[in-house]
Protein backbone atom coordinates (compact mmCIF):
# COMPACT_ATOMS: atom_id res chain seq x y z
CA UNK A 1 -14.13 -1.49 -14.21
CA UNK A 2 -11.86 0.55 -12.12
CA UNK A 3 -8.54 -0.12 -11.41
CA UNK A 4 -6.24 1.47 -8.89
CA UNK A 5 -2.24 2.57 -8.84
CA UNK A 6 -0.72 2.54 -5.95
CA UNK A 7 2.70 2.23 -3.96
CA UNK A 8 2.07 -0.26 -1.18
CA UNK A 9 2.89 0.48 2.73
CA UNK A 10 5.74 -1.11 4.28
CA UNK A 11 5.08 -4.10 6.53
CA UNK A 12 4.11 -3.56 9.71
CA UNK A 13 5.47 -6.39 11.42
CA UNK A 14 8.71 -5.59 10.11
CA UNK A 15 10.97 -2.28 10.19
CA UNK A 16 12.28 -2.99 6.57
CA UNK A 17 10.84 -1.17 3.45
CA UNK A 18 11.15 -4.06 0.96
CA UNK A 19 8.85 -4.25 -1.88
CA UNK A 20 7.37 -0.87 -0.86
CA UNK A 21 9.59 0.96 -4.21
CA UNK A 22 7.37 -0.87 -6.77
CA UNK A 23 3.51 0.21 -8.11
CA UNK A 24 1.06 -2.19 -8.05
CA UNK A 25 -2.47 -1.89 -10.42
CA UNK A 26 -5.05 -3.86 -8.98
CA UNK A 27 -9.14 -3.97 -10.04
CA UNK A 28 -11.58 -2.48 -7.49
CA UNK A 29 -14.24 -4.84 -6.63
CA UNK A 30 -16.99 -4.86 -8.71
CA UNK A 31 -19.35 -6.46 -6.20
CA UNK A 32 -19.12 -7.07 -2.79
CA UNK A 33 -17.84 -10.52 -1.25
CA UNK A 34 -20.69 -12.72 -0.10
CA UNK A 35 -20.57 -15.50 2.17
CA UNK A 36 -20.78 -19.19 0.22
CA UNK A 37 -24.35 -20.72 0.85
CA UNK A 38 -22.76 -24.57 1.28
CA UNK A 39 -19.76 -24.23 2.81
CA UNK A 40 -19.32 -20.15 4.45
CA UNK A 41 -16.67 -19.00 3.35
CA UNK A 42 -16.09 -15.66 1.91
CA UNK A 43 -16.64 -15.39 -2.18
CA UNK A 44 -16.88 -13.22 -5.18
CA UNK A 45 -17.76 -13.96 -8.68
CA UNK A 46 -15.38 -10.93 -9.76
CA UNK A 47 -11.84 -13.02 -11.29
CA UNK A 48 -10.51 -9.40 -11.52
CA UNK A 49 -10.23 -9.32 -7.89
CA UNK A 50 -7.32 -11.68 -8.29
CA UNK A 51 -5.14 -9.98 -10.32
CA UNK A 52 -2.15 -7.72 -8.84
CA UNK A 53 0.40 -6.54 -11.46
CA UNK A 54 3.64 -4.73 -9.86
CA UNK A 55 5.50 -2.27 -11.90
CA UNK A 56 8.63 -0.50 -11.56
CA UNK A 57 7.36 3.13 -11.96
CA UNK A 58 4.34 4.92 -12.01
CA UNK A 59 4.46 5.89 -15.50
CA UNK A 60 4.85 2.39 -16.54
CA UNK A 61 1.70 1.31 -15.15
CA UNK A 62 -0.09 4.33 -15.97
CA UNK A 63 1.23 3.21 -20.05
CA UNK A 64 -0.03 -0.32 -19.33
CA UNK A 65 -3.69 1.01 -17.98
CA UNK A 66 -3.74 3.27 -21.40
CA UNK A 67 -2.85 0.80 -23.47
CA UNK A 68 -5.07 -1.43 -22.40
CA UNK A 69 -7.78 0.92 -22.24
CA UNK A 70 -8.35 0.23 -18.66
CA UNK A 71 -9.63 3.71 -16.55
CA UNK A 72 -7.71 4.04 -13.37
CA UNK A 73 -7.05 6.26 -10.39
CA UNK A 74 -3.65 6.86 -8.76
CA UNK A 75 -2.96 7.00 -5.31
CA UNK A 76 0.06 9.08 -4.22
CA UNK A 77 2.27 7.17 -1.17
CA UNK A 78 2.24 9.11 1.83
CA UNK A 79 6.15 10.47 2.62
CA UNK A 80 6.26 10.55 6.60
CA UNK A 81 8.45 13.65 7.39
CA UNK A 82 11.79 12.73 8.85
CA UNK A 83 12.56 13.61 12.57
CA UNK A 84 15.57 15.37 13.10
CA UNK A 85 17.70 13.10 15.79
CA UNK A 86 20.64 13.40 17.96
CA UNK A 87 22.36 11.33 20.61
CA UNK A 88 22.89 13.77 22.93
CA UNK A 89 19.37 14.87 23.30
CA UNK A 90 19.25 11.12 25.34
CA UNK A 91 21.71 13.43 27.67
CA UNK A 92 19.54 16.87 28.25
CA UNK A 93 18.79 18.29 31.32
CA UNK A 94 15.72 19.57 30.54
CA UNK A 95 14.49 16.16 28.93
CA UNK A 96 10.84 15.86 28.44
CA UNK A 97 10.38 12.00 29.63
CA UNK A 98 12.36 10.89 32.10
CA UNK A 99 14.85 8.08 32.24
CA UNK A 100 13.06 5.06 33.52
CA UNK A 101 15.76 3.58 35.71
C-alpha cells in the first residue's frame, strides 16, 4: 500500500495559513468506499484510510516512510506567485476597472 506526502492547502473559508507549514503521510485507498447494505452510509473495510500522521518537515516523514518500509509518493505544495501591490494604483487615471461609486 501506497502512501502519500503532502503539505495541505490552506482553508478556504478562512484567509489564515494555519496548519498549512506541516507534512502530512496519509494511505491511499486501497478499495473504493461502498455504500453500507443495512443502514447507507458510506464504508470501507481499509483501517488505513484512517490514519493521518503530520510531520514537521518533509524529510522527516520521508525517514518515517523508510523506516517503516512503507513506499510513498511526494507531492510538492503549489507556491502561488506573489502580486506586486501598491496603494496608489487605487488612484490611476488610466485604471482598468472603474470605481463603482
Amino acid at each position: 500500500m501506497r502512501a502519500r506526502i503532502y503539505q495541505p492547502a490552506r482553508n478556504a473559508m478562512q484567509s489564515g495559513k494555519a496548519r498549512t507549514h506541516c507534512w502530512v503521510l496519509e494511505y491511499e485507498p486501497e478499495s473504493p468506499k461502498a455504500p453500507d447494505p443495512l443502514m447507507g452510509w458510506t464504508s470501507s473495510r481499509d483501517m488505513r484510510q484512517q490514519i493521518s500522521m503530520e510531520f514537521e518537515s518533509l524529510d522527516e516523514a520521508k525517514a518515517f516512510a523508510e523506516a517503516n518500509s512503507i513506499p510513498f509518493q511526494v507531492f510538492e505544495p503549489h507556491k502561488p506567485a506573489p502580486k506586486a501591490k501598491s496603494y496608489s494604483d487605487n488612484f490611476r487615471v488610466d485604471r482598468k476597472v472603474p470605481w463603482s461609486h
